[in-house]
N, C-alpha and C. Protein backbone atom coordinates (compact mmCIF):
# COMPACT_ATOMS: atom_id res chain seq x y z
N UNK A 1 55.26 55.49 166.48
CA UNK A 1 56.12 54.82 165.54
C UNK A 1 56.89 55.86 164.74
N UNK A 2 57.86 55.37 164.79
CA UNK A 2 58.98 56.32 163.78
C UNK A 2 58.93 56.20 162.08
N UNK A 3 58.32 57.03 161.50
CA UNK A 3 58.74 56.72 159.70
C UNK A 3 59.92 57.34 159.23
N UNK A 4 60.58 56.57 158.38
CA UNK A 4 61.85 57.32 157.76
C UNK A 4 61.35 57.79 156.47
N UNK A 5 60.21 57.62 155.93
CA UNK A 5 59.64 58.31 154.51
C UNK A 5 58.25 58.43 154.96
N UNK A 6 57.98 59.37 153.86
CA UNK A 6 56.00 59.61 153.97
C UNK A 6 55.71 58.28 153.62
N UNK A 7 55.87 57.74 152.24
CA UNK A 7 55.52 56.76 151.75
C UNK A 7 55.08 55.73 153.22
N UNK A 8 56.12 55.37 154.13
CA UNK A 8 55.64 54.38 155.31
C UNK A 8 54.45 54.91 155.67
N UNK A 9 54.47 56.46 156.12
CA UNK A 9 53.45 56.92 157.14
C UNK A 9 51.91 56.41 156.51
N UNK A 10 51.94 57.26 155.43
CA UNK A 10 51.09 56.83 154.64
C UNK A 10 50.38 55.41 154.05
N UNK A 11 51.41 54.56 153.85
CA UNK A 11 50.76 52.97 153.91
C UNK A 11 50.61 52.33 154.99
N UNK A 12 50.84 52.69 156.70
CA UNK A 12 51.03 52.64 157.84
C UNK A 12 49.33 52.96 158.21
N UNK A 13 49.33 53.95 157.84
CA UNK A 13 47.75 54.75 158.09
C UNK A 13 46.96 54.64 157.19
N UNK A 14 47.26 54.11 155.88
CA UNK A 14 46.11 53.78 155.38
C UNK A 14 45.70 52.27 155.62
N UNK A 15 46.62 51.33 155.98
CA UNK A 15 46.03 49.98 156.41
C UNK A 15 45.05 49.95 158.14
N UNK A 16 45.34 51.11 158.27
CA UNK A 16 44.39 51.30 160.02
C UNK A 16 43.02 52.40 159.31
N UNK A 17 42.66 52.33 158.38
CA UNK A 17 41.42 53.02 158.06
C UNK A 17 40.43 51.82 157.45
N UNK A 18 39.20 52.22 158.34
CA UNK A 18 38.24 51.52 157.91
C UNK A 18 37.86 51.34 156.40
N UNK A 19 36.66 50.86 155.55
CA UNK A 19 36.56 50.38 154.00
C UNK A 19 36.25 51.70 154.29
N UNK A 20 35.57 52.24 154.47
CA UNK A 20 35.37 53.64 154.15
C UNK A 20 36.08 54.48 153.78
N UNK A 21 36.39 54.61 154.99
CA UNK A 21 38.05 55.23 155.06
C UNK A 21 38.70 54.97 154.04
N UNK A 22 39.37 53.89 153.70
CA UNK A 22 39.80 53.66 152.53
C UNK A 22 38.86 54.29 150.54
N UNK A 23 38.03 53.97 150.40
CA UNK A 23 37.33 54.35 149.70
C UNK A 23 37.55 55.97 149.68
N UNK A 24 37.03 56.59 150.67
CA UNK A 24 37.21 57.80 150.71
C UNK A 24 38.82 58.54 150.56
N UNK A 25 39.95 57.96 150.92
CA UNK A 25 41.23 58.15 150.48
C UNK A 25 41.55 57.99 149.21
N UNK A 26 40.79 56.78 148.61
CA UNK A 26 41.29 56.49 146.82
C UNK A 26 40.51 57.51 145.94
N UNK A 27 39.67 57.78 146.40
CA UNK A 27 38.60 59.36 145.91
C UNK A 27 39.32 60.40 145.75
N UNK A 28 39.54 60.57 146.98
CA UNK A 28 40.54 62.01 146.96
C UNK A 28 42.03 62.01 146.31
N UNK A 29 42.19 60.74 146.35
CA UNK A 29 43.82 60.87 145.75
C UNK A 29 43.36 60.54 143.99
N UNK A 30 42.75 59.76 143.78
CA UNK A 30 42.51 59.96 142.59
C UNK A 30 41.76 61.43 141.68
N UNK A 31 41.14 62.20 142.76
CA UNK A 31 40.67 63.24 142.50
C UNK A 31 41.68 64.45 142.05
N UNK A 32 42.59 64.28 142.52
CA UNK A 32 44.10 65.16 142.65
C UNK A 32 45.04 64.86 142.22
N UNK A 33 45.50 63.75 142.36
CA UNK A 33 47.06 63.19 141.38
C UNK A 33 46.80 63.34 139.94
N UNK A 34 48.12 63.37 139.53
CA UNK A 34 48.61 63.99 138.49
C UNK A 34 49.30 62.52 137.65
N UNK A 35 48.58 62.50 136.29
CA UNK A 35 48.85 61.28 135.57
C UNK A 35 50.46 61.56 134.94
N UNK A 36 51.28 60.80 134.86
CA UNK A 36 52.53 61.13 134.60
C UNK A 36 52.47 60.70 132.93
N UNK A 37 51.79 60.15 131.93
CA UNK A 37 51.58 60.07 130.76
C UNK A 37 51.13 61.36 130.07
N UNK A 38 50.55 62.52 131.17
CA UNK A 38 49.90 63.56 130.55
C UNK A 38 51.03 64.11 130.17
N UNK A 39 51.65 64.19 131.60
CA UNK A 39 52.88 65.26 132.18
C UNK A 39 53.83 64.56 130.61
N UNK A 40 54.03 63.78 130.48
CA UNK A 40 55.10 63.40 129.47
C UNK A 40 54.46 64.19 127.95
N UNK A 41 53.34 63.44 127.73
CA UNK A 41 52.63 64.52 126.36
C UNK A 41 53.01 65.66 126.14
N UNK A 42 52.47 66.66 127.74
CA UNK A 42 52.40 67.96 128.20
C UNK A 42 54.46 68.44 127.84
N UNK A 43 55.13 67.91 128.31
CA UNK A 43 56.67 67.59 128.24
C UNK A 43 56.89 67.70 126.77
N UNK A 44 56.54 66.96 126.13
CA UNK A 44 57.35 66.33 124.74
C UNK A 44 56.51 67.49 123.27
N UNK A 45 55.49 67.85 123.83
CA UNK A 45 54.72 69.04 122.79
C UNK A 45 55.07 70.10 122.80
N UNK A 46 54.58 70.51 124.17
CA UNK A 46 54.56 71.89 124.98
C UNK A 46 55.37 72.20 125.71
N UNK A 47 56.49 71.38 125.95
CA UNK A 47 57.43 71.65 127.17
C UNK A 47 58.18 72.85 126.73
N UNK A 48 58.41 73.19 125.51
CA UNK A 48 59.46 74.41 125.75
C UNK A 48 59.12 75.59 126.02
N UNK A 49 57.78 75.35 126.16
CA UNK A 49 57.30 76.81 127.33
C UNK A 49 56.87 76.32 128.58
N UNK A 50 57.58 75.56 128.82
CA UNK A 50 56.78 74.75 130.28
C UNK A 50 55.29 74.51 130.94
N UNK A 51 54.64 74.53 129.73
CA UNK A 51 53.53 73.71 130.20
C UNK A 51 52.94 72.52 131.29
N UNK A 52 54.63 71.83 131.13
CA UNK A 52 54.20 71.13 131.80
C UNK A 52 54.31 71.06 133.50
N UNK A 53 55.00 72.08 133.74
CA UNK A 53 55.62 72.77 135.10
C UNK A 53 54.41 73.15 135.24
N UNK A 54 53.25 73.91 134.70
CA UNK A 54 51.91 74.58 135.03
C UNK A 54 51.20 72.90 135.18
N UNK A 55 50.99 71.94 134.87
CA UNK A 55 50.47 70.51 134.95
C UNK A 55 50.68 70.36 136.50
N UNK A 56 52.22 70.45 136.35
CA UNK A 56 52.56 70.10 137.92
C UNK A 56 52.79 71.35 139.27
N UNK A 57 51.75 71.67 138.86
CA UNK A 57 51.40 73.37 139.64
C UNK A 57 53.17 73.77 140.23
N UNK A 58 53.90 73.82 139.68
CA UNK A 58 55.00 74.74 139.87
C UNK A 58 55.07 75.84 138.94
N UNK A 59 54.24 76.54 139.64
CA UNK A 59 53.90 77.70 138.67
C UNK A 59 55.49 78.79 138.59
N UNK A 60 56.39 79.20 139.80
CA UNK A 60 57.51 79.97 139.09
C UNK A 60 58.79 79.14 138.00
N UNK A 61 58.55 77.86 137.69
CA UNK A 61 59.14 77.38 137.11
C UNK A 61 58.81 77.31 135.62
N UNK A 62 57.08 77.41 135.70
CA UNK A 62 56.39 77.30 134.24
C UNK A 62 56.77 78.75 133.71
N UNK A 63 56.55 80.18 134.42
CA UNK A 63 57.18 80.99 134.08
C UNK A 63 58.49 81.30 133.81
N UNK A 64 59.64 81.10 134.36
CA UNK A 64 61.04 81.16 133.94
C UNK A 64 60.98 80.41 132.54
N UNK A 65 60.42 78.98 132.36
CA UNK A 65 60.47 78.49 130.89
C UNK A 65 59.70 79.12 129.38
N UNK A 66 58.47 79.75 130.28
CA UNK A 66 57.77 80.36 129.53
C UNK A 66 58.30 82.05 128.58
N UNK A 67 58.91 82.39 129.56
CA UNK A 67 59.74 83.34 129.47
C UNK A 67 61.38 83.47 128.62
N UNK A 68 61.34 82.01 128.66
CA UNK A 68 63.15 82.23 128.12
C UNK A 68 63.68 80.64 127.25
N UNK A 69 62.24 80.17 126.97
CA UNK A 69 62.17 79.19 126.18
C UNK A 69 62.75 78.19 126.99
N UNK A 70 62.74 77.87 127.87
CA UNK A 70 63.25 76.76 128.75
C UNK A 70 64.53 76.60 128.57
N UNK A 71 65.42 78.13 128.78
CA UNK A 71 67.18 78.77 128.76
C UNK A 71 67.53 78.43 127.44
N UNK A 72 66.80 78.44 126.97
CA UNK A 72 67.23 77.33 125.00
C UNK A 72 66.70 76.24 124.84
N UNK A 73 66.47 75.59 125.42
CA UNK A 73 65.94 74.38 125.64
C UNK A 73 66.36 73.31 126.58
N UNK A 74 67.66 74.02 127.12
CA UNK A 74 68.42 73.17 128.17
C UNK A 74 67.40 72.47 129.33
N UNK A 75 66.68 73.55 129.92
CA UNK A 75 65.73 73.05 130.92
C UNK A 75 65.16 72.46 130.55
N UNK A 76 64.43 71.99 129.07
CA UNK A 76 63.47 71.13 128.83
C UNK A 76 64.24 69.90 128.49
N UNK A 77 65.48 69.74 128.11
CA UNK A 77 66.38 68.31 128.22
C UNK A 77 66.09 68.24 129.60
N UNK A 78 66.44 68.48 130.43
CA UNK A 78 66.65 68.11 131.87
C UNK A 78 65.40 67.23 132.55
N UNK A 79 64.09 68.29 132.09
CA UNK A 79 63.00 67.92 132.49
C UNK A 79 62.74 66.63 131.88
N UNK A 80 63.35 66.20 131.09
CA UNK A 80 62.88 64.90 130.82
C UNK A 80 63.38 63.79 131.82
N UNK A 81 64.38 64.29 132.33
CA UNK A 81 65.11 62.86 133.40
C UNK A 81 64.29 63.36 134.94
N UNK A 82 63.58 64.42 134.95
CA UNK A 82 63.45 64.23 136.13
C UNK A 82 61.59 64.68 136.06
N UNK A 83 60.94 64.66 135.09
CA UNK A 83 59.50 64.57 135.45
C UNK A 83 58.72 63.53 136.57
N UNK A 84 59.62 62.48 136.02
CA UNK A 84 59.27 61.13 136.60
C UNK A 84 58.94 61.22 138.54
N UNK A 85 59.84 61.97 138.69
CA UNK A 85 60.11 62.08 140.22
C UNK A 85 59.26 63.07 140.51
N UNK A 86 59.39 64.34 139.37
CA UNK A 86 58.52 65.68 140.26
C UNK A 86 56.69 64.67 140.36
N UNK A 87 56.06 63.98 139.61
CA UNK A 87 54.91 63.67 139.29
C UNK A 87 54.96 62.62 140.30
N UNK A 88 55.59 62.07 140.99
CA UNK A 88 55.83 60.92 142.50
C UNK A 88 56.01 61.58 143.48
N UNK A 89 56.46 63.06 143.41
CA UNK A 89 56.67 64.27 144.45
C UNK A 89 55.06 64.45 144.77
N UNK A 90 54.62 65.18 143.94
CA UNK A 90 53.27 65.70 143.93
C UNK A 90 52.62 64.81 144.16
N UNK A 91 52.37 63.88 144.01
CA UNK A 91 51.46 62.43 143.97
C UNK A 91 51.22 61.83 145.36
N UNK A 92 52.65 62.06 146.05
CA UNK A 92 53.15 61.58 147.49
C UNK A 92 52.37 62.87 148.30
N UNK A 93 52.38 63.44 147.84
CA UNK A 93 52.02 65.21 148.69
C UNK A 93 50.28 65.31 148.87
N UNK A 94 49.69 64.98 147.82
CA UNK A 94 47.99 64.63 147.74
C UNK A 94 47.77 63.27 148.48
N UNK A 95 48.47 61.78 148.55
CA UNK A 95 48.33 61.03 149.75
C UNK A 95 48.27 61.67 151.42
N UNK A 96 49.38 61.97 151.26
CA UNK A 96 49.76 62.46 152.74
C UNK A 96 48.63 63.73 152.90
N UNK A 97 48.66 64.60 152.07
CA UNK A 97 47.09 65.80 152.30
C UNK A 97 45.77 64.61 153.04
N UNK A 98 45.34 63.63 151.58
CA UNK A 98 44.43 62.78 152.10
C UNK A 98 44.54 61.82 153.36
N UNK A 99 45.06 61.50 153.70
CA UNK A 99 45.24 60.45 154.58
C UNK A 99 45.49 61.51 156.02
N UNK A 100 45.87 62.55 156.18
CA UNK A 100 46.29 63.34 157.21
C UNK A 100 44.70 64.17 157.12
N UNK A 101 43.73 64.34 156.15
CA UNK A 101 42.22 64.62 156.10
C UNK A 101 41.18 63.93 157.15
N UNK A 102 41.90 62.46 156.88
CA UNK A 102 41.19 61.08 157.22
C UNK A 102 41.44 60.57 158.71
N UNK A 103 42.66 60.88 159.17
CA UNK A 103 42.88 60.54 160.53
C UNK A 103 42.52 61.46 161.78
């Protein structure tokens, strides 16, 4: 079968895993994903040294902010319109790890 996103592959293959299987996928993904309420805290306190780039293990990004105050703060405006996605990036990336564990 052809997927045009992970997202399919991934809900594709997790409806062909036994309760187990399943169980054991919500373990691991809950074990690893990244709460996007932290990431926002982590954002709105700490963001102008990029803290929250270290949350979302993009570690040369937490450094460039850490380093230069997040360009003035420009990068940390930005990061606000797009946390949302990096924390559905990463999130999508620990499914597909788990579920590609499982098959």
């Amino acid at each position: 079968m052809d997927y045009s996103t992970k997202e399919e592959f991934i809900n594709d293959q997790y409806e062909k895993l036994s309760e187990t299987g399943k169980t054991k996928f919500r373990m691991k993904v809950a074990k690893k994903s990244i709460d996007l309420d932290r990431a926002l805290y982590l954002w709105s306190f700490f963001g102008w040294f990029g803290f929250h780039q270290l949350y979302l293990k993009n570690y040369g990004a937490f450094f460039v902010r850490l380093f230069t105050m997040s360009c003035f703060l420009t990068l940390w405006f930005k990061d606000r319109f797009t946390i949302k996605d990096d924390v559905k990036k990463y999130n999508t990336e620990v499914e597909l790890q788990a579920i590609l564990e499982l098959i």
